[in-house]
Protein backbone atom coordinates (compact mmCIF):
# COMPACT_ATOMS: atom_id res chain seq x y z
CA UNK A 1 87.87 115.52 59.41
CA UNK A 2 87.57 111.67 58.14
CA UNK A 3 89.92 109.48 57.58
CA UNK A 4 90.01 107.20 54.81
CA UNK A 5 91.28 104.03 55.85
CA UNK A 6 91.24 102.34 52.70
CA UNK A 7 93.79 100.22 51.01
CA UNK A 8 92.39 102.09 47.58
CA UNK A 9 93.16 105.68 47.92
CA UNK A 10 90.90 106.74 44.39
CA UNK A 11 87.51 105.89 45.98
CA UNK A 12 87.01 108.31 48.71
CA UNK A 13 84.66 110.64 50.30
CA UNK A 14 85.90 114.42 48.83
CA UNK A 15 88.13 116.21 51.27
CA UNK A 16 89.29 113.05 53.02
CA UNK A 17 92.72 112.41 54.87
CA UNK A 18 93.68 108.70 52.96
CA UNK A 19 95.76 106.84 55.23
CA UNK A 20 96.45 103.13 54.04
CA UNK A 21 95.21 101.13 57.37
CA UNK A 22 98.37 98.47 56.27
CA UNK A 23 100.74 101.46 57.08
CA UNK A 24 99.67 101.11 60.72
CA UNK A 25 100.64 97.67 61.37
CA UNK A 26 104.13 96.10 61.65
CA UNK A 27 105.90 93.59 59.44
CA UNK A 28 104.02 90.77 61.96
CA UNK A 29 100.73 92.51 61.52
CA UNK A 30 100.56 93.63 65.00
CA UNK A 31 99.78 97.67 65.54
CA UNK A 32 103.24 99.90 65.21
CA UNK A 33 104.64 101.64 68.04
CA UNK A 34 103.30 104.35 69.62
CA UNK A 35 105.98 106.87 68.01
CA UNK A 36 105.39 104.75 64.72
CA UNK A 37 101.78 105.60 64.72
CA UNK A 38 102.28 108.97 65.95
CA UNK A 39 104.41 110.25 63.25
CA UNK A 40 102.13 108.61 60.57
CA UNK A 41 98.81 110.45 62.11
CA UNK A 42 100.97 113.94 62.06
CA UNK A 43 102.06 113.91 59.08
CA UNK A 44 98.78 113.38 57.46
CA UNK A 45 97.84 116.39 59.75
CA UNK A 46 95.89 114.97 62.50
CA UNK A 47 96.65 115.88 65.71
CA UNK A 48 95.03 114.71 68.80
CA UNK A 49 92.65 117.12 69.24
CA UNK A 50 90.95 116.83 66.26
CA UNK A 51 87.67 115.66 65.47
CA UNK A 52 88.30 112.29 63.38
CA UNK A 53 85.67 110.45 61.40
CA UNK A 54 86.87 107.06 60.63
CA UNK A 55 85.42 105.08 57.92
CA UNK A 56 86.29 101.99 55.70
CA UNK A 57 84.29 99.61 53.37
CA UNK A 58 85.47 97.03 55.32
CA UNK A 59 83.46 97.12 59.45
CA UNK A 60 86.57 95.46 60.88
CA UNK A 61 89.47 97.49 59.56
CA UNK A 62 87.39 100.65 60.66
CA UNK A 63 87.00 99.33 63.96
CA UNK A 64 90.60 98.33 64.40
CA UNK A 65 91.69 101.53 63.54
CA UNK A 66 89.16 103.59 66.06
CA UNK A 67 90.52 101.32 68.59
CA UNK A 68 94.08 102.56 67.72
CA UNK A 69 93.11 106.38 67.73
CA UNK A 70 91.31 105.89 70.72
CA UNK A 71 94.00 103.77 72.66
CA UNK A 72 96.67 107.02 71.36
CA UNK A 73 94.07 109.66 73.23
CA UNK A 74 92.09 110.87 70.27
CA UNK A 75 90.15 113.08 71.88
CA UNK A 76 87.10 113.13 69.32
CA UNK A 77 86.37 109.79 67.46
CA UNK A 78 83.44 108.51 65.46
CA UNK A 79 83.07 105.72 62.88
CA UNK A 80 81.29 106.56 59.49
CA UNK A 81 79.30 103.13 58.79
CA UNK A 82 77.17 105.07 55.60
CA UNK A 83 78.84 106.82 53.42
CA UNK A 84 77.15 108.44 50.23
CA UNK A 85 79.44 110.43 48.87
CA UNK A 86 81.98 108.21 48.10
CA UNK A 87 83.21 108.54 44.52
CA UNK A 88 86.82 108.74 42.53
CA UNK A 89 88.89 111.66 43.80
CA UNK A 90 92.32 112.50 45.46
CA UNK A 91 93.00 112.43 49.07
CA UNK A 92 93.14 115.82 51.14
CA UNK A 93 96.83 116.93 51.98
CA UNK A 94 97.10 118.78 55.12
CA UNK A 95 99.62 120.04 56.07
CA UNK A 96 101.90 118.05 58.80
CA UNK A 97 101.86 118.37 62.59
CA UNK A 98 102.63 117.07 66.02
CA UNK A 99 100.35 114.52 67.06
CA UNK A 100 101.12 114.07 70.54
CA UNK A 101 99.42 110.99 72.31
CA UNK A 102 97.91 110.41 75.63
CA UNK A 103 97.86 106.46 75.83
CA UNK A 104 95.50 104.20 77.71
CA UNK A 105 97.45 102.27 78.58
CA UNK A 106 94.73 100.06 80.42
CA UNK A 107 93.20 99.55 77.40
CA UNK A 108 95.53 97.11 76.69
CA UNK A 109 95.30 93.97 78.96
CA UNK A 110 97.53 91.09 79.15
CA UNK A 111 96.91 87.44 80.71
CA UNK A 112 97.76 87.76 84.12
CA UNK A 113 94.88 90.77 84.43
CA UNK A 114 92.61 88.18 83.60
CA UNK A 115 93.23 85.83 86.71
CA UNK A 116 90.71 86.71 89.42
CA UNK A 117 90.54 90.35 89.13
CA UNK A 118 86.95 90.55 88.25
CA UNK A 119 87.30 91.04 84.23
CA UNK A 120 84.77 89.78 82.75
CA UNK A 121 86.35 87.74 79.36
CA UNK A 122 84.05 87.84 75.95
CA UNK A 123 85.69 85.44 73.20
CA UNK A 124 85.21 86.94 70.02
CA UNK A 125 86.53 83.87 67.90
CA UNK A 126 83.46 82.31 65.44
CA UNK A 127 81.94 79.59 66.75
CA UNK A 128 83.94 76.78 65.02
CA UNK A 129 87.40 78.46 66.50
CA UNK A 130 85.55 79.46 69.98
CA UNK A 131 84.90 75.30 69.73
CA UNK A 132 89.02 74.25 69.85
CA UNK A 133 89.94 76.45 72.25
CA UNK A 134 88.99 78.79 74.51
CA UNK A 135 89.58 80.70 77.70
CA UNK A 136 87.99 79.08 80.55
CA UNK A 137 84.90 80.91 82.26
CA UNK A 138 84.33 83.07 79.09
CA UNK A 139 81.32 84.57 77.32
CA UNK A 140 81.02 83.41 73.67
CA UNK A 141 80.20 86.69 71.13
CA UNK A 142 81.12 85.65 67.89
CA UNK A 143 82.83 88.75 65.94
CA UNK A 144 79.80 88.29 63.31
CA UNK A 145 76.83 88.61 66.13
CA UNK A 146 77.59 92.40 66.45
CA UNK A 147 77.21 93.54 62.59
CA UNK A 148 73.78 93.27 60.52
CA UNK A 149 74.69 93.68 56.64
CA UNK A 150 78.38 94.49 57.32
CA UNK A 151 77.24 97.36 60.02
CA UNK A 152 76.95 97.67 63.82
CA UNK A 153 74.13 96.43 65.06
CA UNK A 154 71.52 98.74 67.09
CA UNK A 155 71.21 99.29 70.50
CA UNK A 156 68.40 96.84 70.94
CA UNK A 157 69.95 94.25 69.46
CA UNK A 158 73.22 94.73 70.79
CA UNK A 159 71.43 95.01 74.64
CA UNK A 160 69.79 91.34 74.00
CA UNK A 161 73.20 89.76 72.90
CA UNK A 162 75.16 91.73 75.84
CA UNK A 163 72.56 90.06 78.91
CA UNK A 164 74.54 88.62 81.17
CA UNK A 165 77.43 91.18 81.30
CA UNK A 166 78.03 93.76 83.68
CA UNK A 167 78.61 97.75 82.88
CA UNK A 168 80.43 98.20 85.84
CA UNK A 169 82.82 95.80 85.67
CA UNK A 170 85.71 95.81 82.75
CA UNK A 171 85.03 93.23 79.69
CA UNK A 172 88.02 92.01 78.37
CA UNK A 173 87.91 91.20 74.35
CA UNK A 174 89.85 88.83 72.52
CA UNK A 175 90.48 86.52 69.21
CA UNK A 176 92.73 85.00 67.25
CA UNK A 177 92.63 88.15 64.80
CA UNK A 178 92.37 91.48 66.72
CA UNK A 179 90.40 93.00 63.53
CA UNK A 180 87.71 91.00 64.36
CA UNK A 181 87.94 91.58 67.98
CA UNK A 182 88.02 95.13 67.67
CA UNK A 183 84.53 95.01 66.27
CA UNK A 184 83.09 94.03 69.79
CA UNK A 185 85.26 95.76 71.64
CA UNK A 186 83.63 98.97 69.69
CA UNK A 187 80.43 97.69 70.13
CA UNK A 188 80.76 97.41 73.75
CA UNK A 189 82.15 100.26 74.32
CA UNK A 190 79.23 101.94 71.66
CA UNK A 191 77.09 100.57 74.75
CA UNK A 192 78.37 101.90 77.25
CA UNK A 193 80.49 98.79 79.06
CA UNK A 194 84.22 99.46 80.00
CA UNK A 195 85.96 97.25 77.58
CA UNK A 196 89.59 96.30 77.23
CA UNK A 197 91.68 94.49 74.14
CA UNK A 198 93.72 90.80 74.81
CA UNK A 199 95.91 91.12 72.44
CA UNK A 200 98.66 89.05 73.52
CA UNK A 201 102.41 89.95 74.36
CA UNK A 202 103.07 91.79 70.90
CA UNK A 203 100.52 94.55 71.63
CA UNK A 204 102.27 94.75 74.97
CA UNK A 205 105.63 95.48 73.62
CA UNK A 206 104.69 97.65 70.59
CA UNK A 207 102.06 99.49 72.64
CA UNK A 208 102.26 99.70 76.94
CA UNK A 209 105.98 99.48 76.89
CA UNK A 210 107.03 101.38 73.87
């Protein structure tokens, strides 16, 4: 099925599930709890073991939200970066269920796992951010380096900007806006490296220790 993560539910692809990606997030803007989001993907009848295509207008939101599914256990996940169908219709109601997740909760890493474990660290931040602050010993990818025209990148281009980092060692992502993060972390992971979300203490709470 796809999922319509868009914040207008009249432009959609026909036969989508609409779910508002602002629904998602807490009053702070950090992701809800794992019950939070659980109920929310069940009763817009997705369960775990569906097949979900995700797919925005917006690169980031799309990839913040496959990072969600895919931290609850979504079995089947794929973003939709061209859509041609898209045109002014209702959203698909399905009819509610139990989505029950399975979380990584290693996707999830917090600031001690950073300190000599062998993570490698990729700062996502743009480059006039990356220059105020940054962690030490990390590789600069600027959130903007992975998309071409508001899309993923290939794999060619994505292989040249990813020298340097190893696939069989975790990569740990992180930014001052995890929207923006997510979009490496997806394109990492699109490639085949291990990656992981820094994400701060809120993630922990609402996420590993809910």
């Amino acid at each position: 099925m796809v999922l319509n993560v868009f914040i207008d539910p009249e432009s959609l692809i026909p036969g989508a599930v609409q779910i508002d990606y602002r629904d998602l997030l807490d009053g702070s803007g950090m992701p809800r709890s794992i019950s939070e989001l659980s109920g929310i993907l069940g009763n817009a009848g997705i369960s775990r073991n569906d097949s979900v295509i995700v797919y925005s207008d917006d690169p980031f939101v799309a990839t913040f939200v496959y990072l969600i599914l895919d931290y609850l256990g979504q079995e089947r996940i794929e973003l939709l970066e061209d859509a041609t169908e898209i045109k002014e219709s209702e959203p698909t109601a399905k009819s509610p269920t139990d989505y029950t997740p399975a979380p990584k909760t290693d996707l999830i890493v917090n600031f001690e796992s950073l300190d000599g474990d062998g993570t490698q660290v990729v700062d996502a931040k743009s480059s006039e951010e990356y220059s105020v602050e940054s962690i030490p010993g990390s590789r600069k990818i600027p959130y903007d380096a992975v998309l071409d025209n508001g899309r993923i990148k290939g794999g060619a281009e994505l292989e040249d900007l990813f020298t340097g980092i190893e696939r069989d060692e975790p990569v740990a992502v992180y930014s001052d806006d995890a929207f923006h993060a997510s979009a490496v972390w997806y394109a990492l992971k699109r490639e085949g490296y291990d990656p992981r979300i820094f994400a701060g203490d809120d993630w922990s709470t609402n996420l590993v220790n809910n």
